[in-house]
C-alpha atoms as a PDB file:
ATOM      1  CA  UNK A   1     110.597 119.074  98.934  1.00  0.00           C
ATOM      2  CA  UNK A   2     107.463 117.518  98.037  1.00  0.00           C
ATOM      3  CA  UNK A   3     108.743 113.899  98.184  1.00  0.00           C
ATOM      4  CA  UNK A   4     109.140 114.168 102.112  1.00  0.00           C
ATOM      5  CA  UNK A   5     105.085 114.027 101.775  1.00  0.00           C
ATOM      6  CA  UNK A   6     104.714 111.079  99.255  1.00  0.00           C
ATOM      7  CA  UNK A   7     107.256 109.455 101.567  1.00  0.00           C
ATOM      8  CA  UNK A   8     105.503 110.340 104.810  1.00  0.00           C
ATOM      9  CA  UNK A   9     102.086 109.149 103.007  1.00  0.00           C
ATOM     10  CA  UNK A  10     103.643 105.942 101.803  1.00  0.00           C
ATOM     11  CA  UNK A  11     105.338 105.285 105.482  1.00  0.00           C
ATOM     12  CA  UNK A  12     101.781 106.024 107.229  1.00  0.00           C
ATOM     13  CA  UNK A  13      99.795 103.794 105.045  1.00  0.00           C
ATOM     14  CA  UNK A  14     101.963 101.161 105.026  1.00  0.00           C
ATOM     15  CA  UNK A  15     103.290 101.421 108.506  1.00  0.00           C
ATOM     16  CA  UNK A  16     102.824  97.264 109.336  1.00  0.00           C
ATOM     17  CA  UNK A  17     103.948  96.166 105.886  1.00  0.00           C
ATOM     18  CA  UNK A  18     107.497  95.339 105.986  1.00  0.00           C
ATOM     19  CA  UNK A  19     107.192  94.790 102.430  1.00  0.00           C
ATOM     20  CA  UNK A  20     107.160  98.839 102.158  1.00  0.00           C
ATOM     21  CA  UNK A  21     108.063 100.186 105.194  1.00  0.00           C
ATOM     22  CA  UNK A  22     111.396  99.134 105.572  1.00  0.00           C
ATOM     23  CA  UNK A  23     112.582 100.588 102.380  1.00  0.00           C
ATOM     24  CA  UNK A  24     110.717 104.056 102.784  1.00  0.00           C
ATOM     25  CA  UNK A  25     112.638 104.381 106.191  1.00  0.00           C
ATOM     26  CA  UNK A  26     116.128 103.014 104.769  1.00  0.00           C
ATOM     27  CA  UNK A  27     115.070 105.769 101.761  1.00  0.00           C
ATOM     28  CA  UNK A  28     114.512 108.649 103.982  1.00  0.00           C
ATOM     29  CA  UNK A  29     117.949 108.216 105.572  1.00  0.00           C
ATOM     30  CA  UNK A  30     119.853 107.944 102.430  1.00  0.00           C
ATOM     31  CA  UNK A  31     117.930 111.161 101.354  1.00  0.00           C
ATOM     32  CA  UNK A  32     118.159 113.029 103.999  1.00  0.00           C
ATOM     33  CA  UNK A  33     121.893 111.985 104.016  1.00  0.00           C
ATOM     34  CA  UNK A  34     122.951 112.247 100.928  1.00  0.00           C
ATOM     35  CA  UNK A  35     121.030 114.701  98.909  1.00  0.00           C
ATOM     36  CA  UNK A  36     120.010 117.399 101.372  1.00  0.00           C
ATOM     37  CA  UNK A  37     123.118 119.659 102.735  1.00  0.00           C
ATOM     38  CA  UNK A  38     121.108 122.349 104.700  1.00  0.00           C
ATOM     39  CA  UNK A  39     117.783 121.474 105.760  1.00  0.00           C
ATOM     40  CA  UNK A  40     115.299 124.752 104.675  1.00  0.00           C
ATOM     41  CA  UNK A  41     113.550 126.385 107.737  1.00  0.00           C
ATOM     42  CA  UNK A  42     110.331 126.356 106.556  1.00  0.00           C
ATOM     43  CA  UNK A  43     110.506 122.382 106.302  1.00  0.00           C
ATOM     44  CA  UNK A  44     110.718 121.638 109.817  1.00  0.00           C
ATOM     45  CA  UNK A  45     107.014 120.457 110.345  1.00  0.00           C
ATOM     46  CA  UNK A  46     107.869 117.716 107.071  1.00  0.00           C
ATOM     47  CA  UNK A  47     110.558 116.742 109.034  1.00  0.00           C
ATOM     48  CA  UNK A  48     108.936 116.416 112.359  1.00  0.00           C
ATOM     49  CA  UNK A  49     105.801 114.347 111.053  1.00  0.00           C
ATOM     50  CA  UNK A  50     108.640 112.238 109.480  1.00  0.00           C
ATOM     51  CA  UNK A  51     110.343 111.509 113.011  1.00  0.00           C
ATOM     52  CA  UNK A  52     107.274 110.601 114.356  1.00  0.00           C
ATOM     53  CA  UNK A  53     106.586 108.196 111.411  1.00  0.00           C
ATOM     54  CA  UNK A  54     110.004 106.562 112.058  1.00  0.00           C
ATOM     55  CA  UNK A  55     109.287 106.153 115.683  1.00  0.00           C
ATOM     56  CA  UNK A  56     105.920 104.574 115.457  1.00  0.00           C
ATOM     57  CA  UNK A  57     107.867 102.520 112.193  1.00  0.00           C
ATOM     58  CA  UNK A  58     109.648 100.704 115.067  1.00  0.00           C
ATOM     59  CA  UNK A  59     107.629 101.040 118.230  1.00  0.00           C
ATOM     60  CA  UNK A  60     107.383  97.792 120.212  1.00  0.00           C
ATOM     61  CA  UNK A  61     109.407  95.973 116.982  1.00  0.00           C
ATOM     62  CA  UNK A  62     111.945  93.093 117.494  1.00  0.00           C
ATOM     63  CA  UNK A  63     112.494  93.210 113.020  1.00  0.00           C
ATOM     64  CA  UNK A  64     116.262  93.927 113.090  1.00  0.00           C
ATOM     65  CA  UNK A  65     115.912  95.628 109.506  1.00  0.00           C
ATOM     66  CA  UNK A  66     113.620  98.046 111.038  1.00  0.00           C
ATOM     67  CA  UNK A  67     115.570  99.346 113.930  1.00  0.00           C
ATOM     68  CA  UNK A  68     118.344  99.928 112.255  1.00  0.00           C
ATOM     69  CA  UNK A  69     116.845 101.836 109.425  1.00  0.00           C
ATOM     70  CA  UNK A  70     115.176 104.279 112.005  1.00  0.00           C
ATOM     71  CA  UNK A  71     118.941 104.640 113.477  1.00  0.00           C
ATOM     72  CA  UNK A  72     119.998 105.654 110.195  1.00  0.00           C
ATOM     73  CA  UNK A  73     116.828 108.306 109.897  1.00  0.00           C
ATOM     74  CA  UNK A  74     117.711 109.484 113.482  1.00  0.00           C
ATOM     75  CA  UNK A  75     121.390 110.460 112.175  1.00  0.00           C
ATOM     76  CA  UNK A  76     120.469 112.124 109.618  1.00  0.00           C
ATOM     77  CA  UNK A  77     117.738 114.179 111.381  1.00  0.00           C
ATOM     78  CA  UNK A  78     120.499 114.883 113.850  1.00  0.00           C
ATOM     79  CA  UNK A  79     121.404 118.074 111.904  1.00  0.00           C
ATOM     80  CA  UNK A  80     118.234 119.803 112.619  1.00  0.00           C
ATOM     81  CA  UNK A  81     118.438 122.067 114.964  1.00  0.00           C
ATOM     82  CA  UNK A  82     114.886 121.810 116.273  1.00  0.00           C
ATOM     83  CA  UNK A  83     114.763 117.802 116.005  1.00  0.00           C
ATOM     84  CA  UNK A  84     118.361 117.382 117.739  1.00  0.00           C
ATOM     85  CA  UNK A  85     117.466 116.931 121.155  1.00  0.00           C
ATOM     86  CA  UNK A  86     114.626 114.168 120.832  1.00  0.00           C
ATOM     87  CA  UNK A  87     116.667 112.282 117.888  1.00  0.00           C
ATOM     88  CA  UNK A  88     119.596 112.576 120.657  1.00  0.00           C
ATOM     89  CA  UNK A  89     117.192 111.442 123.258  1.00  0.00           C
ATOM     90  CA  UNK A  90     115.730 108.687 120.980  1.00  0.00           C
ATOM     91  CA  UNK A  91     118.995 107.405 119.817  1.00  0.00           C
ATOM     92  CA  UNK A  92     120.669 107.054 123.559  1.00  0.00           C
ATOM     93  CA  UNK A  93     117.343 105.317 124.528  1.00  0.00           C
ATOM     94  CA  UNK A  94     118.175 102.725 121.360  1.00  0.00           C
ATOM     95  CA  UNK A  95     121.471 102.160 123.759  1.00  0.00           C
ATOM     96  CA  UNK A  96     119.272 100.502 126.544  1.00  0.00           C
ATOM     97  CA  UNK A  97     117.716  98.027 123.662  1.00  0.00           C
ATOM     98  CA  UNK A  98     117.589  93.780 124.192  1.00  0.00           C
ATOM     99  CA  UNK A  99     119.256  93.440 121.063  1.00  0.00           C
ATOM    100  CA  UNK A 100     123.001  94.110 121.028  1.00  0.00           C
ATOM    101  CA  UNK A 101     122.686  94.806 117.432  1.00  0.00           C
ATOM    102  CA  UNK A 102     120.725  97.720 118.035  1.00  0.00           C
ATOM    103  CA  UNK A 103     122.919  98.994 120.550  1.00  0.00           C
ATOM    104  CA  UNK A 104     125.819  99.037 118.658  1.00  0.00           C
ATOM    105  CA  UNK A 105     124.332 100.432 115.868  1.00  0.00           C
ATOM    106  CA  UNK A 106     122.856 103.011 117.414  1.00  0.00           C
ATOM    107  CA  UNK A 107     126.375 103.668 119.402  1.00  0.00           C
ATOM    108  CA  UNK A 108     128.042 103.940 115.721  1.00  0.00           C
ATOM    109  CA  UNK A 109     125.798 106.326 114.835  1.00  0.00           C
ATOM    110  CA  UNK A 110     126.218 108.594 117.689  1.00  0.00           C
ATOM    111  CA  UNK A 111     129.756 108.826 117.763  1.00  0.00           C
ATOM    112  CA  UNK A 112     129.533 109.762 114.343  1.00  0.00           C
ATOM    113  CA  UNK A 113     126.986 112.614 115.306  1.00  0.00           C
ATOM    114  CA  UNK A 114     128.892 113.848 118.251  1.00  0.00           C
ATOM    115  CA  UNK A 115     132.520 112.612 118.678  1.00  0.00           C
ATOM    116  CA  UNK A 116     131.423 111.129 122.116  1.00  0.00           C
ATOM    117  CA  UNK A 117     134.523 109.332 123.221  1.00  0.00           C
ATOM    118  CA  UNK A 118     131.929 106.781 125.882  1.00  0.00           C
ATOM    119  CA  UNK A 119     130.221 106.068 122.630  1.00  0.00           C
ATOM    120  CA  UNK A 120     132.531 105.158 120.802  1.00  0.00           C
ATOM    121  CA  UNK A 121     135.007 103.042 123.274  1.00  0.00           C
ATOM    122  CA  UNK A 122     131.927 101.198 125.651  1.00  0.00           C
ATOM    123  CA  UNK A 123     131.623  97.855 124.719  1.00  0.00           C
ATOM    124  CA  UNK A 124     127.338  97.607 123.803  1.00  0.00           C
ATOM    125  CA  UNK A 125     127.165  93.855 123.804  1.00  0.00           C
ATOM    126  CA  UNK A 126     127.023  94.013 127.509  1.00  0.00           C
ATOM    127  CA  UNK A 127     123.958  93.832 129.365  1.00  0.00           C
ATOM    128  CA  UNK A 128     121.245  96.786 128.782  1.00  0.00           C
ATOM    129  CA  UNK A 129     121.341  96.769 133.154  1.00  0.00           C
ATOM    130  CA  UNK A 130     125.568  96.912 132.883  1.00  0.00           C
ATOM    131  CA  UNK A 131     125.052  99.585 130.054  1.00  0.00           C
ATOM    132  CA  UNK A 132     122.385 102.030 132.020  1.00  0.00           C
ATOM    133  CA  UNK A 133     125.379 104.074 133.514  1.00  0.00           C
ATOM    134  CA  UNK A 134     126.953 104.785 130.464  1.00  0.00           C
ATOM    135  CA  UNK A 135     124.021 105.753 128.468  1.00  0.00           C
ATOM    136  CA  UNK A 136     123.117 107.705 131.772  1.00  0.00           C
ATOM    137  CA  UNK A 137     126.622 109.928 131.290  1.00  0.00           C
ATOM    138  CA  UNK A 138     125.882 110.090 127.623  1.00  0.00           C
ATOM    139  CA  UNK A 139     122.876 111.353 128.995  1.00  0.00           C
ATOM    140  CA  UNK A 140     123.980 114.451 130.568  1.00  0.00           C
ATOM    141  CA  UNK A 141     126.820 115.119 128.376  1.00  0.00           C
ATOM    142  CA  UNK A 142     124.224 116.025 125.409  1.00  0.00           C
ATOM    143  CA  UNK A 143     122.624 118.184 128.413  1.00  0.00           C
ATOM    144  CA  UNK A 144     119.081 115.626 127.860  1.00  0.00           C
ATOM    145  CA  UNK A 145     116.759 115.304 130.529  1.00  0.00           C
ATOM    146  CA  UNK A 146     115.206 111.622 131.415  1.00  0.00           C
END
């Protein structure tokens, strides 16, 4: 899977460049989605340089386009084993954003992940301060610390 490198390479040198960046991620998660069924064992390093890229792809970013593509990335990286608990972690953190957008999106995506009934039935164009209980629950339902 040699394209998860020219993809990482792209996303790192073009991390600021919405131009390039916001495709890569949005092509990552229809990848990762679509095309790969069981994720090999010996890729797991790929895929972790590829979270972080996603994370610092959106880090401190109020660009819509961006946020959601790194939702999509996070549910798809879901289904490794070794990635699950900080994509879980990152995803119920993207429940807490300003942007209600976000929050739902990100809610969306984790119901689809893990059938979490609060997920799926909280309404996430409250308040992020309303909300903290909820995501606190989701919390220690997928047994996450912090």
């Amino acid at each position: 899977m040699v394209f998860l490198q020219d993809i990482s390479t792209v996303l790192s040198d073009n991390l600021h460049d919405d131009r390039f960046a916001i495709p890569a991620v949005e092509f990552v998660a229809f990848l990762i989605d679509s095309y790969i069924p069981v994720i090999p064992e010996g890729l797991d390093p790929s895929f972790r340089k590829l979270f972080t890229l996603v994370q610092k792809a959106h880090f401190r970013s109020a660009n819509i386009a961006r946020l959601e593509a790194a939702v999509k990335v996070y549910a798809a990286l879901s289904r490794i084993d070794s990635l699950r608990d900080g994509v879980l972690k990152k995803m119920t953190g993207l429940l807490l954003h300003p942007f209600p957008r976000v929050r739902s999106s990100a809610a969306e995506y984790l119901f689809v992940v893990t059938d979490s009934e609060i997920a799926k039935y909280e309404d996430w164009s409250a308040s992020p301060k309303q909300l903290k209980p909820q995501v606190d629950n989701l919390k220690i339902s997928f047994s996450l610390e912090g």
